[in-house]
Protein backbone atom coordinates (compact mmCIF):
# COMPACT_ATOMS: atom_id res chain seq x y z
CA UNK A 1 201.29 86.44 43.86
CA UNK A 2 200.88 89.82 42.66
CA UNK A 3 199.42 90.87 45.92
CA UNK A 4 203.39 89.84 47.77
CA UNK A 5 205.05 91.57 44.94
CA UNK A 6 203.32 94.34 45.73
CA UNK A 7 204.15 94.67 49.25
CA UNK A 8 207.68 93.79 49.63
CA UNK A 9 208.38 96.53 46.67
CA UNK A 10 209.49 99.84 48.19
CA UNK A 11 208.04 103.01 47.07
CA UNK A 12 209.64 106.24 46.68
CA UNK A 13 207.13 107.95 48.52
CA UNK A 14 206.79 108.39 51.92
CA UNK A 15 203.39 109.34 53.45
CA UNK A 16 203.75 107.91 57.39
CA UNK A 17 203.51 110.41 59.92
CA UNK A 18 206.68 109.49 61.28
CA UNK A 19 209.24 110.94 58.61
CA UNK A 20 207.65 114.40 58.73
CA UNK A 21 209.09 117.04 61.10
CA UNK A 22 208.39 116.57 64.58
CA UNK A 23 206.63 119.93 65.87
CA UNK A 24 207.10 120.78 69.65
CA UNK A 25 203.34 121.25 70.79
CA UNK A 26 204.28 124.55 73.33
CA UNK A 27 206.28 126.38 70.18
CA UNK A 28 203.05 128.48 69.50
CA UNK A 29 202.29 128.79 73.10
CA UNK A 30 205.68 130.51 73.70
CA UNK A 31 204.93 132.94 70.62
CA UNK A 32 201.77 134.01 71.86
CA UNK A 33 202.90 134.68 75.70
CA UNK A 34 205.73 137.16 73.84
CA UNK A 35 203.71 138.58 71.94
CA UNK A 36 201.43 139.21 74.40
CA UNK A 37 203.58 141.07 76.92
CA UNK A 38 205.04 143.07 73.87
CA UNK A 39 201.29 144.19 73.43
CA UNK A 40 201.53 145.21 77.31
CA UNK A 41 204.59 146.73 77.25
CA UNK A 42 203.48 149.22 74.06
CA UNK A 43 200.20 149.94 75.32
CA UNK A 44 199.51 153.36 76.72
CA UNK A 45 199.75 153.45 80.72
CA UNK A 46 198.65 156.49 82.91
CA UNK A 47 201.87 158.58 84.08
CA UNK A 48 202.17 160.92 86.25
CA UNK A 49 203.92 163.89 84.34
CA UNK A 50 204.81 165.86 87.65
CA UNK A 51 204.10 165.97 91.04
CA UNK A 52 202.46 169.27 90.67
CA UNK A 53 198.79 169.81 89.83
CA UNK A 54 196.36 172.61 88.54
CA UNK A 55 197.85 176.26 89.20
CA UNK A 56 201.12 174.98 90.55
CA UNK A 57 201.55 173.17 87.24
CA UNK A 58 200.68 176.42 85.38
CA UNK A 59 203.02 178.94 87.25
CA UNK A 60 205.93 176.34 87.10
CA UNK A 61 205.59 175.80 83.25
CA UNK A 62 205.15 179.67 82.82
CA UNK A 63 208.78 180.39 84.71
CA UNK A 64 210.29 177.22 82.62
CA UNK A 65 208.88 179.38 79.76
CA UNK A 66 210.71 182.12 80.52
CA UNK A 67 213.54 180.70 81.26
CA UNK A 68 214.03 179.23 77.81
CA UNK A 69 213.08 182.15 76.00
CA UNK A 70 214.70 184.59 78.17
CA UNK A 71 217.98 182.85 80.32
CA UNK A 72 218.78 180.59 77.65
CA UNK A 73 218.73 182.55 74.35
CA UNK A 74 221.46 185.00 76.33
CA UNK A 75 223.38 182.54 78.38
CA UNK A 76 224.03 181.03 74.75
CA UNK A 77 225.40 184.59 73.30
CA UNK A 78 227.45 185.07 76.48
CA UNK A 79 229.11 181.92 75.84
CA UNK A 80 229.53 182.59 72.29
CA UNK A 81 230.96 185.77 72.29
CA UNK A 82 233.32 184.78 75.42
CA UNK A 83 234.82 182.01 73.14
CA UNK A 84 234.84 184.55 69.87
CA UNK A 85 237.20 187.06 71.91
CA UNK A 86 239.26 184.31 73.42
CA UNK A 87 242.06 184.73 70.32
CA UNK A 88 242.31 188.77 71.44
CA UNK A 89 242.88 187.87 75.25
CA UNK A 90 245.47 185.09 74.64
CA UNK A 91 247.06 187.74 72.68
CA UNK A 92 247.22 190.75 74.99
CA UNK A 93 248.09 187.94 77.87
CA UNK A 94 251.45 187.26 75.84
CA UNK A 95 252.14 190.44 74.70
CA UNK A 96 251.53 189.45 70.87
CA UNK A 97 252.65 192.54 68.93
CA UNK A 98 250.09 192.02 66.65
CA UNK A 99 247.17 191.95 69.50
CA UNK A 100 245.55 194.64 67.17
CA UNK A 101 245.49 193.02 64.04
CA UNK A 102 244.48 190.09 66.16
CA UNK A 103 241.24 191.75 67.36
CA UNK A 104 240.34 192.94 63.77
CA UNK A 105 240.06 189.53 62.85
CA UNK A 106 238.02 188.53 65.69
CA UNK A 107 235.47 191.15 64.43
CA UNK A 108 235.62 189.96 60.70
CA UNK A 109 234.85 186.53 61.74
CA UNK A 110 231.87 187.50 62.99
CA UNK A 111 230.81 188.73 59.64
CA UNK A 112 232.38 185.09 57.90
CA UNK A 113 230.48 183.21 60.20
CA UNK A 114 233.44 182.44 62.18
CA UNK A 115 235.27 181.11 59.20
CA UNK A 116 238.33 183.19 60.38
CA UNK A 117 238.35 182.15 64.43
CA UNK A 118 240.68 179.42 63.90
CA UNK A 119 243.33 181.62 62.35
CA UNK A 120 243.23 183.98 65.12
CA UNK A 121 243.59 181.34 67.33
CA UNK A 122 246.32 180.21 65.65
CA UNK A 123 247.72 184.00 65.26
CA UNK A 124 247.61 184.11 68.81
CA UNK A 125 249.71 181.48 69.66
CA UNK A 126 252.30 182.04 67.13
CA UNK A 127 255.59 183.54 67.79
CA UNK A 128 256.17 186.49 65.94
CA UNK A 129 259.66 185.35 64.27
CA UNK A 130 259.16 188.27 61.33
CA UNK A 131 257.92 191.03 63.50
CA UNK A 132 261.21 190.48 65.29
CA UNK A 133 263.56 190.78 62.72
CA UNK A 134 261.87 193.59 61.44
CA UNK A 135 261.36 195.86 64.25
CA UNK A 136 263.41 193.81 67.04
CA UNK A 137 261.33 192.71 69.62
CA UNK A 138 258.63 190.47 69.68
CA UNK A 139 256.51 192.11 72.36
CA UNK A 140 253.83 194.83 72.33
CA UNK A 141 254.63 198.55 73.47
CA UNK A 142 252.03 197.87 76.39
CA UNK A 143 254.61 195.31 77.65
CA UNK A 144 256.97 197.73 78.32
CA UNK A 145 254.91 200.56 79.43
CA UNK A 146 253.41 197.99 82.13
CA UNK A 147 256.76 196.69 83.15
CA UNK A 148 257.98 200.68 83.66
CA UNK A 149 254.94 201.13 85.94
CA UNK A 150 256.18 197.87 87.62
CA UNK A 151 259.54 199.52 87.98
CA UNK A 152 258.46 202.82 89.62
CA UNK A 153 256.22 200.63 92.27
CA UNK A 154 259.20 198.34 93.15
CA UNK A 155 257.42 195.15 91.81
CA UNK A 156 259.99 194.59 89.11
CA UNK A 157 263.18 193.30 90.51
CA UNK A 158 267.02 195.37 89.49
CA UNK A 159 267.84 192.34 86.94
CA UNK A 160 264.71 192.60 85.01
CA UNK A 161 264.76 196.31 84.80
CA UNK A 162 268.12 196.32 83.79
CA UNK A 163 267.45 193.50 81.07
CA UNK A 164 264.61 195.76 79.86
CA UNK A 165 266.49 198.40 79.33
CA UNK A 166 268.73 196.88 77.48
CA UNK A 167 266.17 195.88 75.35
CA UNK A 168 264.80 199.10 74.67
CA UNK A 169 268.15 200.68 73.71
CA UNK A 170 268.92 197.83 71.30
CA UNK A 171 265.81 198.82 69.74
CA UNK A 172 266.20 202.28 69.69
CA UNK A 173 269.67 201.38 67.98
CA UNK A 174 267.48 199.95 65.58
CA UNK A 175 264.84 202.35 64.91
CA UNK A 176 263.99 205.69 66.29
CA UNK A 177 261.37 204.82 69.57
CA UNK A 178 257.79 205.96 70.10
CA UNK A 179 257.79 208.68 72.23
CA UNK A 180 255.84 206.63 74.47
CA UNK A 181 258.53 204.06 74.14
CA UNK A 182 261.34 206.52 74.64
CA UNK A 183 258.95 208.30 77.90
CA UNK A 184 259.32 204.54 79.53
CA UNK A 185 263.39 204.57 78.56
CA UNK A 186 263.79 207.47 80.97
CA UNK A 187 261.53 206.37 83.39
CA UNK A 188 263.61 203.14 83.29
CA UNK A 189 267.20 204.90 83.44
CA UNK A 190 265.62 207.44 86.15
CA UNK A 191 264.86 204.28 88.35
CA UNK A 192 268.03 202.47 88.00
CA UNK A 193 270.20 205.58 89.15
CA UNK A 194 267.68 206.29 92.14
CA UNK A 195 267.98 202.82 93.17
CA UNK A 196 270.81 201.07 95.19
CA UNK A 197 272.64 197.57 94.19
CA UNK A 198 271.90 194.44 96.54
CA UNK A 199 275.70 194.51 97.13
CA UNK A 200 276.09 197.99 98.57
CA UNK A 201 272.90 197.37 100.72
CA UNK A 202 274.69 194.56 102.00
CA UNK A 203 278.09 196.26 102.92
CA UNK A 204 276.15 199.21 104.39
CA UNK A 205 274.07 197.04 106.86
């Protein structure tokens, strides 16, 4: 009697193979195979570094030598110092009236460690609102002493000499001119009553 108690009583325990986790038989397989070919793949293989042997192989890494040391090293200042000076020649390409001061900068950045370059760049490209309404133009004297040479070759039509020289006696209103300034005012006059109006071209011919 005890013996039938016994076995129809359930136990909390459960021992039979079948409740455990079923593991797949080809799980370690597949972790061996990738670790294998991750092995392979890591493992040191014979490469062929170039397709030049012996002396070749010396004389061509002596000339890469000296290409790094040498080419390189100045190649790299070239480039620097062409980018350093790029503030002074956006400034003498517009005519900044302050191309000098410009330049000055330039220099000093090189001692700041090019702590000033951006605000030459931005010097550059800024109109010069207060240089105008303190001396009246906004252009360097170079601008007019190249348009005046522009003049006296015929490159500069009548209109824009005649606008320029306008411009130079509202500043000499101003201010008493450079005589460099006032040498390209005559030039200027000299050239507009030596040459003839597009009208009285036309009604001669």
């Amino acid at each position: 009697m005890k013996l039938k108690d016994s076995q129809n009583t359930p136990t909390g325990r459960s021992d039979s193979p079948s409740c455990e986790p079923r593991r797949h038989p080809f799980a370690f397989r597949e972790w061996a195979f990738a670790g294998s070919l991750a092995a392979l793949a890591s493992a040191p293989t014979a490469a062929w570094a170039s397709f030049l042997t012996g002396e070749a192989l010396d004389t061509m890494a002596d000339y890469l030598a000296i290409f790094v040391l040498l080419v390189v090293p100045i190649g790299a200042i070239t480039l620097f110092w062409l980018v350093h000076i790029l503030p002074e020649k956006i400034a003498e390409k517009r005519h900044h009236p302050q191309k000098d001061s410009i330049k000055t900068l330039c220099l000093l950045s090189l001692v700041f460690g090019g702590m000033l370059w951006p605000i030459a760049w931005l010097w550059a490209y800024t109109k010069p609102v207060g240089y105008r309404l303190a001396y009246g133009t906004d252009k360097h004297d170079d601008y007019f002493r190249e348009m005046a040479h522009q003049a006296k070759t015929g490159e500069l039509p009548r209109a824009d000499i005649v606008h320029l020289k306008e411009e130079l006696d509202h500043l000499a209103a101003g201010r008493k001119l450079p005589r460099e300034l006032q040498a390209v005012r005559d030039d200027l006059e000299a050239v507009l009553s030596v040459a003839v109006p597009d009208g009285t071209q036309r009604s001669a011919s």
